[in-house]
Protein backbone atom coordinates (compact mmCIF):
# COMPACT_ATOMS: atom_id res chain seq x y z
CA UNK A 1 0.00 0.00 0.00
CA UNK A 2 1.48 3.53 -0.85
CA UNK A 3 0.31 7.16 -0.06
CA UNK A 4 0.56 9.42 -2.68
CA UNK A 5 0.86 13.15 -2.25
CA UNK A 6 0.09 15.59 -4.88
CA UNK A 7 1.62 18.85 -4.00
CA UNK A 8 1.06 22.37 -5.40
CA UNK A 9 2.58 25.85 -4.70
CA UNK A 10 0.81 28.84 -5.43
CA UNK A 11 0.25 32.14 -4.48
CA UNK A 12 -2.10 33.14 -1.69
CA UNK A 13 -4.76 34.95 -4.65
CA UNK A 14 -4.71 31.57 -6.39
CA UNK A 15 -5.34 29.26 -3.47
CA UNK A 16 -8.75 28.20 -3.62
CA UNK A 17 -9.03 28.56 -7.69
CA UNK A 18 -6.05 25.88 -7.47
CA UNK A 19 -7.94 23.62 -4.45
CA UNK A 20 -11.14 23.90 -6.70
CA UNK A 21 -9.28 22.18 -9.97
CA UNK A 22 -6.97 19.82 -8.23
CA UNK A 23 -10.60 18.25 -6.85
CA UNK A 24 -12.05 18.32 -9.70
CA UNK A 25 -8.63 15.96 -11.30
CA UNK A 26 -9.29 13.90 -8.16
CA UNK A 27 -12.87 13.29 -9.02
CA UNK A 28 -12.11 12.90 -12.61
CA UNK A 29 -9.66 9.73 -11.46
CA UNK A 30 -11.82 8.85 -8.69
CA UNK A 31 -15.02 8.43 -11.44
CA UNK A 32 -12.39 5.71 -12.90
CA UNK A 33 -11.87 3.83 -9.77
CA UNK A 34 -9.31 5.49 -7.89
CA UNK A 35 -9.40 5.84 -4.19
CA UNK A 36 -10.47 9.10 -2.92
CA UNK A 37 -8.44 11.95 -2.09
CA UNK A 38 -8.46 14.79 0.66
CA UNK A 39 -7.69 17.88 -0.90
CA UNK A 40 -6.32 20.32 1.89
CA UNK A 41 -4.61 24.02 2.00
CA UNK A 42 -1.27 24.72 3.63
CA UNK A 43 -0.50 28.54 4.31
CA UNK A 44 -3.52 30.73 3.75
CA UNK A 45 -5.05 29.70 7.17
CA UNK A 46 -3.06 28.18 8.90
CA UNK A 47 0.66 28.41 9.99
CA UNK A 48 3.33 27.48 6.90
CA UNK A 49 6.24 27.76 5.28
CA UNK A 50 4.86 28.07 2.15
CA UNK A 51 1.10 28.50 0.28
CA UNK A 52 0.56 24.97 -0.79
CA UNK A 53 -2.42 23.07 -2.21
CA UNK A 54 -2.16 19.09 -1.74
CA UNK A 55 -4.19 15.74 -2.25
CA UNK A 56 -3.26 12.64 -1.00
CA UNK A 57 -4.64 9.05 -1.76
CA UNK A 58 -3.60 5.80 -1.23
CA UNK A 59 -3.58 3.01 -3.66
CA UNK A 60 -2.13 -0.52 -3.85
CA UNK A 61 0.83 -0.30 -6.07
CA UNK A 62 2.53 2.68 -8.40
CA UNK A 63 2.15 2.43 -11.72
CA UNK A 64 3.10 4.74 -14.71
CA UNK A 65 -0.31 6.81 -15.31
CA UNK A 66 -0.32 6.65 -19.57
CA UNK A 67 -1.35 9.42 -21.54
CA UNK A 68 -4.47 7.49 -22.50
CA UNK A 69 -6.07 6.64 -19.11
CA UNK A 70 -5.82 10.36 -18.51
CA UNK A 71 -9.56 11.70 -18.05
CA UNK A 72 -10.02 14.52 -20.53
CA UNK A 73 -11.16 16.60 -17.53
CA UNK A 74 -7.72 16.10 -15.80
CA UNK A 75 -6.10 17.49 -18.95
CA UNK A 76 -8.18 20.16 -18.75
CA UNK A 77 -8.16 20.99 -15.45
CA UNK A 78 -4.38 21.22 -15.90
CA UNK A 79 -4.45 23.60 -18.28
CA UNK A 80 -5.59 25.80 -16.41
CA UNK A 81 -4.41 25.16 -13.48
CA UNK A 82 -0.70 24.98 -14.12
CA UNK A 83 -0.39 29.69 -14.93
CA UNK A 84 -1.23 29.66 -11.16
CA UNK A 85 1.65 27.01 -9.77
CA UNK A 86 5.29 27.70 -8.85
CA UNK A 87 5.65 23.69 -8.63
CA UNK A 88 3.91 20.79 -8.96
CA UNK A 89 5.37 17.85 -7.02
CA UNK A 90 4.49 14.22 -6.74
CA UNK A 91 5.68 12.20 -3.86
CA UNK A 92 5.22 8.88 -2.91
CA UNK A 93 5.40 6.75 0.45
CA UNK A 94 5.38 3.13 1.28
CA UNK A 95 3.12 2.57 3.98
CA UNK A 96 4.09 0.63 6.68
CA UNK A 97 1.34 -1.94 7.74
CA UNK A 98 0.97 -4.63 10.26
CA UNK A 99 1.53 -7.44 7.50
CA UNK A 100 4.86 -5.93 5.74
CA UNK A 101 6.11 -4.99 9.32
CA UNK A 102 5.88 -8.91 10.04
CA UNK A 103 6.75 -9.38 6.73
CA UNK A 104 10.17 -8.20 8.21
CA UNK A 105 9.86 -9.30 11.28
CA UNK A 106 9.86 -5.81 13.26
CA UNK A 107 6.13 -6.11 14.32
């Protein structure tokens, strides 16, 4: 199982435009089966480093995402979206569950 985080950097005037399109990507994957994701705001409310926009699922394995199981709403959500982004970062993280900590014998 992995935890995937989506992350985008904006400026403060383009926050919730940007939280607004990355949901509506997530919903475009989530109409084709993947889990669902939490889109949340770093910076413009609360304490931060930086003004970020994230979302974060969780799926069973990483895969490469091919050009043609790309919604057409992702594509065009991204259009727009990506004027109002200083970066837009993937990251991904293993998660560590009961079975692969006994797996390897730590749990």
């Amino acid at each position: 199982m992995f935890l995937v985080r989506r992350i985008c950097k904006t400026e403060r005037t383009n926050v919730w435009k940007v939280a607004g399109l990355l949901r509506n990507i997530c919903n475009a994957y989530e109409e084709k089966g993947r889990k669902h994701a939490t889109v949340y705001i770093g910076g413009f409310g609360t304490p931060a480093s930086e003004i970020t926009v994230c979302a974060e699922w969780e799926q069973e394995t990483i895969e490469a995402n091919r050009t043609p199981n790309v919604p057409s709403k992702v594509l065009e959500c991204n259009g727009i979206m990506q004027p109002l982004l200083s970066s837009y970062d993937i990251e991904f993280y293993e998660i560590a569950t009961e079975e692969k900590l006994t797996e390897r014998g730590v749990y």
